[in-house]
N, C-alpha and C. Protein backbone atom coordinates (compact mmCIF):
# COMPACT_ATOMS: atom_id res chain seq x y z
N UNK A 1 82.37 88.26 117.01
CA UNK A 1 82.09 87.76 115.67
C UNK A 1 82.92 88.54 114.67
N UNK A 2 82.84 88.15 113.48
CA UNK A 2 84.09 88.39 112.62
C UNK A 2 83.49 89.70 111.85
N UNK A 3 84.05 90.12 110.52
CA UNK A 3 83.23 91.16 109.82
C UNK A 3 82.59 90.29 108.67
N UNK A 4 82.24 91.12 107.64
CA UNK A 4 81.33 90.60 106.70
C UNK A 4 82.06 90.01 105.61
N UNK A 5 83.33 89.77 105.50
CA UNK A 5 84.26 89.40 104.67
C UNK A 5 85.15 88.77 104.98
N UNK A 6 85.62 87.57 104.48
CA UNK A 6 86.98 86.93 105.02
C UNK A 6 87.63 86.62 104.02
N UNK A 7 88.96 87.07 104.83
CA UNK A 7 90.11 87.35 103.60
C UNK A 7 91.54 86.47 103.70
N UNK A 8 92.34 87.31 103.48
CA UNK A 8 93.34 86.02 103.15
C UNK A 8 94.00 85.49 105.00
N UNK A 9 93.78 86.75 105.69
CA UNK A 9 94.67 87.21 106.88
C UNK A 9 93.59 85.99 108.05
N UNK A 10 92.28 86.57 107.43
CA UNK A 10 91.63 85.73 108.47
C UNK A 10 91.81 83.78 108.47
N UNK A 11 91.99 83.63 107.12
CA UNK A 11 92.34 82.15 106.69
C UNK A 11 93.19 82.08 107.74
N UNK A 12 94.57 82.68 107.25
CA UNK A 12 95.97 82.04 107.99
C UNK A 12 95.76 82.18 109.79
N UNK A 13 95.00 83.01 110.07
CA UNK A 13 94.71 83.11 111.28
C UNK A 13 94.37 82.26 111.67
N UNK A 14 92.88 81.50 111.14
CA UNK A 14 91.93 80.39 111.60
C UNK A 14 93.00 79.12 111.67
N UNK A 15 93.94 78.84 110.06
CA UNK A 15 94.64 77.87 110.59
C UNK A 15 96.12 77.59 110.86
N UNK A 16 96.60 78.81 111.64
CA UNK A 16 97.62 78.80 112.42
C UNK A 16 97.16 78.24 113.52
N UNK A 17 95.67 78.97 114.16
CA UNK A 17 95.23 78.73 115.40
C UNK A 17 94.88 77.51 115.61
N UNK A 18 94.49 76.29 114.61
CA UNK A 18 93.76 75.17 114.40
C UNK A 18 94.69 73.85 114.00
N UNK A 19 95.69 74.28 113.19
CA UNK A 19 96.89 73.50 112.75
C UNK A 19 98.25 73.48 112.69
N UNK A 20 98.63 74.88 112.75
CA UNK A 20 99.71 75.75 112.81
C UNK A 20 100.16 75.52 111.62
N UNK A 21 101.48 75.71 111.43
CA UNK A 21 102.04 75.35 109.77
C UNK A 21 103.40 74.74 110.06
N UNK A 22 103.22 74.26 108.21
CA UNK A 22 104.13 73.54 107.92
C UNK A 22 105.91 74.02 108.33
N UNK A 23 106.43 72.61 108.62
CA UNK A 23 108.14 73.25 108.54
C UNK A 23 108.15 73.72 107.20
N UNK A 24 109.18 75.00 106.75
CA UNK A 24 109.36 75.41 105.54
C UNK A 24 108.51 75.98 104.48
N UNK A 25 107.31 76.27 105.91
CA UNK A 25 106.06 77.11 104.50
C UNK A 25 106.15 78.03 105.22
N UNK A 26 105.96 79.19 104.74
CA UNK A 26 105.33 81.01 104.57
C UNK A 26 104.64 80.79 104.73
N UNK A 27 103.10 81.26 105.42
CA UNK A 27 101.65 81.41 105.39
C UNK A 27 102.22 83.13 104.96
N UNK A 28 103.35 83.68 105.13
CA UNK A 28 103.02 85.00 104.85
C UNK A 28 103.52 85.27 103.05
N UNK A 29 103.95 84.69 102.49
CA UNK A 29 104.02 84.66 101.41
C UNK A 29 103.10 84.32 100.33
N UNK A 30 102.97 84.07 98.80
CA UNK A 30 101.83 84.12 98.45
C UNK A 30 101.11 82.93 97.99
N UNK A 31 100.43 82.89 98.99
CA UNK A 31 99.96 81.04 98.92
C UNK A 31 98.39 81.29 98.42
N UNK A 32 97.90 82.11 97.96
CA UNK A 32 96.58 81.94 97.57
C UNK A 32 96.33 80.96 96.59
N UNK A 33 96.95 80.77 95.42
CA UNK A 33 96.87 79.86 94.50
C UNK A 33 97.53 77.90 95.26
N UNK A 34 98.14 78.27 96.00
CA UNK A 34 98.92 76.76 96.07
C UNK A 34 98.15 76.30 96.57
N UNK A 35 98.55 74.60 96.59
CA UNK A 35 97.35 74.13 97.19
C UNK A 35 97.80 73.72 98.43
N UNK A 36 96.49 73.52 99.25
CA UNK A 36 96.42 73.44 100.70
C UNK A 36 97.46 71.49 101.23
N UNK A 37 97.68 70.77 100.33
CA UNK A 37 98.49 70.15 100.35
C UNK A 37 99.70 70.20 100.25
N UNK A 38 99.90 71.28 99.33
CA UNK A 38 101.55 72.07 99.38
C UNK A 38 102.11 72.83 100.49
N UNK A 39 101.15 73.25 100.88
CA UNK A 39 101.04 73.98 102.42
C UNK A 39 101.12 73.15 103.62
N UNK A 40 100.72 71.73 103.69
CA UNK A 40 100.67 70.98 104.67
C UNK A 40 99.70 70.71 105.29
N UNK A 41 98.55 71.14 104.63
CA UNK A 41 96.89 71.35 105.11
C UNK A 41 96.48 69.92 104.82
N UNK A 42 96.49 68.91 105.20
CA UNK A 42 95.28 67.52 104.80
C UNK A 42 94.19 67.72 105.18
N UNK A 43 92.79 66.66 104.92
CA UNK A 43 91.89 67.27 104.90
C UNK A 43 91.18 67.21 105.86
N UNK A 44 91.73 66.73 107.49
CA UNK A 44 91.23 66.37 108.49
C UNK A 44 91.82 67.99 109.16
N UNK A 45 93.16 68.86 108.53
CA UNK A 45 93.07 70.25 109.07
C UNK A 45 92.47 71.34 108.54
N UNK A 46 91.92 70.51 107.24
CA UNK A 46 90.68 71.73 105.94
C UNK A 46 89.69 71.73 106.84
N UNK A 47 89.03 70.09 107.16
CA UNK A 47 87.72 70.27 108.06
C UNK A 47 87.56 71.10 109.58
N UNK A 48 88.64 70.86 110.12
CA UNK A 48 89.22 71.80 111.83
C UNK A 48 89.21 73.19 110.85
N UNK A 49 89.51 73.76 110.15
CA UNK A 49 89.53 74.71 109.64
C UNK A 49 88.15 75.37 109.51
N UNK A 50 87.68 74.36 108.48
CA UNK A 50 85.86 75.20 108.35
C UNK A 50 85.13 75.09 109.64
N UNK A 51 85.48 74.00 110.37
CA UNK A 51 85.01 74.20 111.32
C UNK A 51 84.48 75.14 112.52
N UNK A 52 85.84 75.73 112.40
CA UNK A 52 86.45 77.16 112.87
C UNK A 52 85.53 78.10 112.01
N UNK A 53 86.03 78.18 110.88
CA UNK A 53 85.14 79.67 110.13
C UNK A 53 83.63 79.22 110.33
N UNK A 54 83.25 78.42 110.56
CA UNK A 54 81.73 78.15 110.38
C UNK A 54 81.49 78.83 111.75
N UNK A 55 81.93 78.59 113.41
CA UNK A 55 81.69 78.91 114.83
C UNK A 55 81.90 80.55 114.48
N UNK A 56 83.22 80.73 113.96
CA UNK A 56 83.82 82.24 114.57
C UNK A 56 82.79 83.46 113.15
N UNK A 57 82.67 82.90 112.13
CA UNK A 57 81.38 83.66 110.81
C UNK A 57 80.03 83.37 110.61
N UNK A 58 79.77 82.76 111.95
CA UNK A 58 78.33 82.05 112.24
C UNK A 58 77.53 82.01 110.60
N UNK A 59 78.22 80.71 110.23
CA UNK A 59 77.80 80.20 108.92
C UNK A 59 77.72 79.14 108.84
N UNK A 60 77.34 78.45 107.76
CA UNK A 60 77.82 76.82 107.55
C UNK A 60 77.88 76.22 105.87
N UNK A 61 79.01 75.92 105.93
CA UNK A 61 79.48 75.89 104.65
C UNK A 61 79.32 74.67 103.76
N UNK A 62 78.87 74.63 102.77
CA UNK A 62 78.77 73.10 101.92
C UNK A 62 80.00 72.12 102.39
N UNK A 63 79.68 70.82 103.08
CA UNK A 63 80.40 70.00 103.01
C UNK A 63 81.56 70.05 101.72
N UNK A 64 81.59 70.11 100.32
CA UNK A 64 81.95 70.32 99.77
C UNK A 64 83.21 70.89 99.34
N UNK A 65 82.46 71.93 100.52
CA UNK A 65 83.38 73.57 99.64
C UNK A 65 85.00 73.50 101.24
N UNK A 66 84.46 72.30 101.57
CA UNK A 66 85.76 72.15 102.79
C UNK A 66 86.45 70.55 102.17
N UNK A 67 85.56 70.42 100.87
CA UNK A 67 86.38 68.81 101.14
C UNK A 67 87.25 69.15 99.79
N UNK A 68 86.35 69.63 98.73
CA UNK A 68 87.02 69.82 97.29
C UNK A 68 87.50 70.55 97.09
N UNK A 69 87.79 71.57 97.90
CA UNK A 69 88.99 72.75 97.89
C UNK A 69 89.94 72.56 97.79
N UNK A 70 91.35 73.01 96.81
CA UNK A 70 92.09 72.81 96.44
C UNK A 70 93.59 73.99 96.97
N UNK A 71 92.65 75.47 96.70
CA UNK A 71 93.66 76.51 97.22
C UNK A 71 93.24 77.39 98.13
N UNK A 72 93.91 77.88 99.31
CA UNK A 72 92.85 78.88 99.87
C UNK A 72 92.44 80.35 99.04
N UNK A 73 92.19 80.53 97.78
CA UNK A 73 91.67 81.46 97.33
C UNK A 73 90.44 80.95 96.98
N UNK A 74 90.10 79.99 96.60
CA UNK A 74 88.98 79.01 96.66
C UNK A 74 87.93 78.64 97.67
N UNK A 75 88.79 78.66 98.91
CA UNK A 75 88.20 78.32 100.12
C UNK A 75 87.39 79.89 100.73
N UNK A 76 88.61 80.79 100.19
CA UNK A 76 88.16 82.20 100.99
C UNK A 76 86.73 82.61 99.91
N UNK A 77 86.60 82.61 98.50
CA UNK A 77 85.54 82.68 97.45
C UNK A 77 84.03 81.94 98.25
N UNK A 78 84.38 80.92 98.84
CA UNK A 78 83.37 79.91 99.08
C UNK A 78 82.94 80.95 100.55
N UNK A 79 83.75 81.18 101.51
CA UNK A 79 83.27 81.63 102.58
C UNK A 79 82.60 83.17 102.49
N UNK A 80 83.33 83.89 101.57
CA UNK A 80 82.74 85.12 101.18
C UNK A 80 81.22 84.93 100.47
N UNK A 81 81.06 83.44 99.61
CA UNK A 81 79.78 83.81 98.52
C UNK A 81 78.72 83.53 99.85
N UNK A 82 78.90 82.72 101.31
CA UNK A 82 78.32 82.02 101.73
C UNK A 82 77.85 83.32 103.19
N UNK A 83 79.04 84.24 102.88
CA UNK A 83 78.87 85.38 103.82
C UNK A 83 77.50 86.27 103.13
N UNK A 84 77.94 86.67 101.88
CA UNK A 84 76.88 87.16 100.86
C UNK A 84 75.70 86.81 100.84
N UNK A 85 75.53 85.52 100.99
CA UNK A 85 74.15 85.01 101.25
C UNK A 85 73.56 85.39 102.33
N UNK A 86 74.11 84.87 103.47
CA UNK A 86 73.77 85.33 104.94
C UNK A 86 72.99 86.72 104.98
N UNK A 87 73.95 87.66 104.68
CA UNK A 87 73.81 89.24 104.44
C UNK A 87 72.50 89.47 103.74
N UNK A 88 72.02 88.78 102.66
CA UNK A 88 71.12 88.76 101.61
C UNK A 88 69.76 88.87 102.43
């Protein structure tokens, strides 16, 4: 199981492992703000994605917060507030 925080490293991890990436994108450059469409992420590899953080951060995340996500700094906010809770 993961730690109590997920960060930017664990994102690109989950969806290298789940989608891999785009021709001509960085995952190591600074993509926190861009959006997951600029990246090559649609939303059938957002959902394989939460999917993933939900099994590997034994959580489960608002439908929502995997569909209306826009950047992964957004996505990582959502998994951290949802880690916070857990913890609570």
């Amino acid at each position: 199981m993961a730690g109590n925080s997920f960060t930017i490293d664990d994102l690109k991890k989950i969806l290298l492992e789940g989608a891999g990436a785009a021709d001509g994108v960085d995952l190591d450059g600074d993509i926190l703000d861009r959006d997951f469409a600029q990246l090559g992420y649609e939303s059938l590899a957002l959902l394989e994605t939460g999917g993933r953080i939900e099994r590997e951060y034994d959580i489960t995340l608002d439908e929502a917060a995997l569909t209306d996500v826009a950047t992964p700094r957004v996505l990582i906010e959502a998994v951290n507030a949802q880690l916070t809770v857990q913890a609570g």
